[in-house]
Protein backbone atom coordinates (compact mmCIF):
# COMPACT_ATOMS: atom_id res chain seq x y z
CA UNK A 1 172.08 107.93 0.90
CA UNK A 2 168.30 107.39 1.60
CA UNK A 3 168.45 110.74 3.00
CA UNK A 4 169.23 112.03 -1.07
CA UNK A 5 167.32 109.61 -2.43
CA UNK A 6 164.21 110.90 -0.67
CA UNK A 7 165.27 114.55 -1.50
CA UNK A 8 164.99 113.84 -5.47
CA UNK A 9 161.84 115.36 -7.19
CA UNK A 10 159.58 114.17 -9.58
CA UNK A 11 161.30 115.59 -12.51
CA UNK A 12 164.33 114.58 -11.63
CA UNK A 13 162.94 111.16 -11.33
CA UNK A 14 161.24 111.70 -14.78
CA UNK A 15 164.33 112.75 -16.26
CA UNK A 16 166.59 109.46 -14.80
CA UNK A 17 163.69 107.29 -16.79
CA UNK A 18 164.21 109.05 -19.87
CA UNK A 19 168.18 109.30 -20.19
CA UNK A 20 167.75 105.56 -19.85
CA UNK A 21 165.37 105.37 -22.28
CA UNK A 22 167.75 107.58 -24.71
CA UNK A 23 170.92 105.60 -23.64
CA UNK A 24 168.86 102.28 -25.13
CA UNK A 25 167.62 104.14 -28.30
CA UNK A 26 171.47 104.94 -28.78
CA UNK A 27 172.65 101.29 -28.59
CA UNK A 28 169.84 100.06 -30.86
CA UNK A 29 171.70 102.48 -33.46
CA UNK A 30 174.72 101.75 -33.13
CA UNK A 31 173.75 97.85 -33.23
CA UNK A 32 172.03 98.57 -36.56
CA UNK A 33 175.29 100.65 -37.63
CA UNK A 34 177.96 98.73 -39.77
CA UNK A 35 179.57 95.72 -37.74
CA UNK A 36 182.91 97.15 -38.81
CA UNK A 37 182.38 100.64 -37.18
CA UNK A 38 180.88 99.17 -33.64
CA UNK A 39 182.15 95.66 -33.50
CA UNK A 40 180.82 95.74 -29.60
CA UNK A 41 177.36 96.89 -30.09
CA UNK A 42 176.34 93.91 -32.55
CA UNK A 43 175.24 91.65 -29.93
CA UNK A 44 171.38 90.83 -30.12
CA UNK A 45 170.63 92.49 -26.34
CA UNK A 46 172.13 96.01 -27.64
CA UNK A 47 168.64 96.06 -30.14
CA UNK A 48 166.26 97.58 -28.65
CA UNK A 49 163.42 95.91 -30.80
CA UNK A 50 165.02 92.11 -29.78
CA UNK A 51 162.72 90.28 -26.81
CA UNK A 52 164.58 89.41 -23.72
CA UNK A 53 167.21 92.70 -25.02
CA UNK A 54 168.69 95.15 -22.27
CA UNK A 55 165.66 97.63 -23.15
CA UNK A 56 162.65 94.85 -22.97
CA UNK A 57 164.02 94.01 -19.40
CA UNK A 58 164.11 97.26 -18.40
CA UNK A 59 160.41 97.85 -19.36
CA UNK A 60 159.58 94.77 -17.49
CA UNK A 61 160.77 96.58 -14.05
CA UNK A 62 159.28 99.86 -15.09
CA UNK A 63 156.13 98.21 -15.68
CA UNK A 64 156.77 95.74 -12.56
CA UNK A 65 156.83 99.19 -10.12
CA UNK A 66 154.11 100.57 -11.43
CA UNK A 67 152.18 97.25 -10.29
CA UNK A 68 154.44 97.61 -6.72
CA UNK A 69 153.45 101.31 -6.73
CA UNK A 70 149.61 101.00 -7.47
CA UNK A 71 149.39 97.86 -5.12
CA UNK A 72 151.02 100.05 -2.14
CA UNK A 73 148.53 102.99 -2.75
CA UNK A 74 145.55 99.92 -2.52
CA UNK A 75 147.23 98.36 0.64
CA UNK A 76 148.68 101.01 2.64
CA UNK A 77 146.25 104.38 1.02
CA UNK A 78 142.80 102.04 1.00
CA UNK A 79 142.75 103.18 -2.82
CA UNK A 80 141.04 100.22 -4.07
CA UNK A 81 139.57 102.17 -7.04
CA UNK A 82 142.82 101.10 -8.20
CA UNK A 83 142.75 97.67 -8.41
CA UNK A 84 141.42 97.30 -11.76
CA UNK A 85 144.72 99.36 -12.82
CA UNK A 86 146.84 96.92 -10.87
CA UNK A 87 145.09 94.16 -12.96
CA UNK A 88 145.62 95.97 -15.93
CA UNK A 89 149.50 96.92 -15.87
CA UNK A 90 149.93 93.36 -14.19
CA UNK A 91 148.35 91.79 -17.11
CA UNK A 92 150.89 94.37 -19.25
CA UNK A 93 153.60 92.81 -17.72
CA UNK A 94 152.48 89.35 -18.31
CA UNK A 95 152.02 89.69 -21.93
CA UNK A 96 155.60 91.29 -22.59
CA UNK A 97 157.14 88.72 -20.84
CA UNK A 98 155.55 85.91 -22.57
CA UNK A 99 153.99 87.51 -25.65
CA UNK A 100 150.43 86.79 -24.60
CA UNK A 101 149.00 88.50 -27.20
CA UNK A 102 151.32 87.05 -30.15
CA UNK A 103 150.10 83.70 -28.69
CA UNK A 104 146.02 84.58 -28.48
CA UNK A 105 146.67 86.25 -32.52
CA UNK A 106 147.32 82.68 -33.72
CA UNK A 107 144.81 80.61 -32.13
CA UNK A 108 142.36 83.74 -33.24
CA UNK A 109 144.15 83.79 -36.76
CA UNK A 110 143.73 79.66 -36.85
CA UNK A 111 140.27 79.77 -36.24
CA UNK A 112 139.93 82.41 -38.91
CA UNK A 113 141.37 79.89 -41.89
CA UNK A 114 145.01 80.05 -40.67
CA UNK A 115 147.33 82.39 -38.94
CA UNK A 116 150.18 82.36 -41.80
CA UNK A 117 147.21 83.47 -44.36
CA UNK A 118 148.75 86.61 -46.12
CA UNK A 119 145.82 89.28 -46.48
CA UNK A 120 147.79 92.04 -48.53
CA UNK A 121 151.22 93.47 -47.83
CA UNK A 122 153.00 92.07 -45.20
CA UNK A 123 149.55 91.79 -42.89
CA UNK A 124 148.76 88.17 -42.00
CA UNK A 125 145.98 86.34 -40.41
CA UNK A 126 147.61 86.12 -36.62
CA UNK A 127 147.61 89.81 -36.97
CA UNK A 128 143.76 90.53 -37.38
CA UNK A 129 143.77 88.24 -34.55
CA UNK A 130 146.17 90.30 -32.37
CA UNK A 131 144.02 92.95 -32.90
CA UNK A 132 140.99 90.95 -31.86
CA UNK A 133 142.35 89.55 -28.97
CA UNK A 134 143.30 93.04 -27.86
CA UNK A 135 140.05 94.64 -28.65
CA UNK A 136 138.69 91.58 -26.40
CA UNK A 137 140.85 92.26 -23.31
CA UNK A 138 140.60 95.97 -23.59
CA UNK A 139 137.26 95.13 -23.11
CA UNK A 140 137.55 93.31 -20.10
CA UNK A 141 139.49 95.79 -18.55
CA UNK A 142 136.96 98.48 -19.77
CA UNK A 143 134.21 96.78 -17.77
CA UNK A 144 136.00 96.62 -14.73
CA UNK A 145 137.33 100.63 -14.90
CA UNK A 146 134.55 102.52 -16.33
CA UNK A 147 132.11 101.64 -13.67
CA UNK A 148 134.74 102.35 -10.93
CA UNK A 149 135.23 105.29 -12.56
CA UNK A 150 131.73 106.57 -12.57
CA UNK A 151 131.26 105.49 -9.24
CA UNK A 152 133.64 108.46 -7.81
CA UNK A 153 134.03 111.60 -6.97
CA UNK A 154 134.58 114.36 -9.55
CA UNK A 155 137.33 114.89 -7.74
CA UNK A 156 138.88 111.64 -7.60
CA UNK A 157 138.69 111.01 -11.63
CA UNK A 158 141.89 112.78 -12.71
CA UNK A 159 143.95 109.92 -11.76
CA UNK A 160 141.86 107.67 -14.19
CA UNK A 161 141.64 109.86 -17.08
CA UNK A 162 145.84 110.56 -16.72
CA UNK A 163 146.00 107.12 -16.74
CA UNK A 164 143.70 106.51 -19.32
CA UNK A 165 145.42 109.22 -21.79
CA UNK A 166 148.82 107.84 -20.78
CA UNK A 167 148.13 104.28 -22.03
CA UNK A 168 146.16 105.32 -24.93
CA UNK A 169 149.79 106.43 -25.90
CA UNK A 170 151.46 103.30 -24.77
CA UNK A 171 148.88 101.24 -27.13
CA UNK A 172 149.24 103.79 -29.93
CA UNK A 173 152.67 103.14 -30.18
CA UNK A 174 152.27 99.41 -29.15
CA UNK A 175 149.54 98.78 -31.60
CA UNK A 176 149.30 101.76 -34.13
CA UNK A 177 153.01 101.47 -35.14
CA UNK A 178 153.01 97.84 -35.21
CA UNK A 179 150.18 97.66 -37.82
CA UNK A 180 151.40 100.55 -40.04
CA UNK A 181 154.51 98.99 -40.32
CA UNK A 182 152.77 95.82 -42.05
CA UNK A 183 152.08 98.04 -44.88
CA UNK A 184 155.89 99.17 -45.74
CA UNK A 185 158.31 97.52 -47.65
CA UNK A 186 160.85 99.28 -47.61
CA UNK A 187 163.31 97.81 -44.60
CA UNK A 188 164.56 101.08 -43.92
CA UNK A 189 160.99 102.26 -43.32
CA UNK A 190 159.98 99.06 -41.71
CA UNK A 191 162.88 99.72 -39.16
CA UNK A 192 162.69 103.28 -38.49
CA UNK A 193 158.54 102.32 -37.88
CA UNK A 194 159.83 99.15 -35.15
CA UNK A 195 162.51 102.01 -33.33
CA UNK A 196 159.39 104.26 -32.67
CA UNK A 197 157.21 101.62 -31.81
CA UNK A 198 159.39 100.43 -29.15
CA UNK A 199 161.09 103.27 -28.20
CA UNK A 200 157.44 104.94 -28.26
CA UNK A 201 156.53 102.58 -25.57
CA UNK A 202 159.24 103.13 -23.66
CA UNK A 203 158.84 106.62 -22.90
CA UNK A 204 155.06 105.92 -22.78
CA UNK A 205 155.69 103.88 -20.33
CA UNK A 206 158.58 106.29 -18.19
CA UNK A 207 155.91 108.62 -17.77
CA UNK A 208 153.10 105.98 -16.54
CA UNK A 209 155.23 105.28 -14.33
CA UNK A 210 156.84 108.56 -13.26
């Protein structure tokens, strides 16, 4: 078995993430079809937009081995150029788990004049502090990367700027899609913008950590 295992290649690998990733988009639809037509499916973990669902836990171990994998390339490889992308995807995991960022957008929005302040469409005052808040740990993060990064090697950059294009995605669907969706109200819309946005991330993520 570990003799197989060992045998598989990268895309395969790649490929196993992403026919999860489909098999999760396809329950979300089916839990948003009629109750009548997929009586099964209308449980709250089939969604894939629903914290604590089947497809948020399975992010959290995606994003959980890419914090095992980059913390074995540090220990065992000496790659400690790394460690501020350890911090990084640890701090990832952190904040899906227990909505970090949700949390740091209201005290921001409350020190604004109040988090449940509607600005225009559906875009409140905890948002503009999500965004804040982000802006603020992104950069954190930025001070502890880009001077790592300009510390090495031509040759040893590619892994930062993959990494860096790769999670530009993950916050472009994380972010981006979240706040465009503010501005739509039509529900249809709204939910067809909260599939991408999650599903978005979860390929983003696949391929970080493929």
């Amino acid at each position: 078995m570990l003799a197989k295992i060992k045998s598989l290649k990268s895309l395969q690998l790649l490929a196993l993430f992403l026919m999860a990733d489909l098999l999760f988009v396809v329950f979300h639809i089916l839990h948003k079809a009629p109750n009548e037509w997929f009586p099964f499916f209308d449980q709250d973990p089939f969604s894939v937009t629903r914290d604590l669902g089947l497809a948020e836990a399975f992010q959290y171990v995606k994003e959980y081995w890419v914090v095992l994998l980059l913390a074995w390339l540090i220990l065992r490889h000496r790659k400690t150029e790394l460690a501020g992308w350890a911090l990084l995807f640890g701090y990832l995991l952190f904040d899906d788990m227990f909505s970090l960022h949700e949390k740091i957008g209201d005290i921001i929005g409350n020190l604004l004049g109040g988090a449940d302040i509607t600005l225009f469409a559906n875009l409140q005052m905890d948002h503009i502090g999500e965004v804040i808040g982000d802006l603020g740990i992104g950069i954190l993060f930025a001070l502890i990367l880009v001077p790592t990064y300009l510390r090495l090697k031509s040759d040893a950059r590619s892994v930062f700027r993959t990494l860096t294009w790769m999670l530009a995605g993950l916050l472009f669907f994380g972010i981006g899609l979240d706040l465009l969706d503010r501005f739509v109200n039509s529900n249809i819309i709204q939910e067809m913008f909260k599939l991408a946005e999650d599903g978005g991330e979860m390929l983003a993520m696949s391929l970080i950590c493929w």
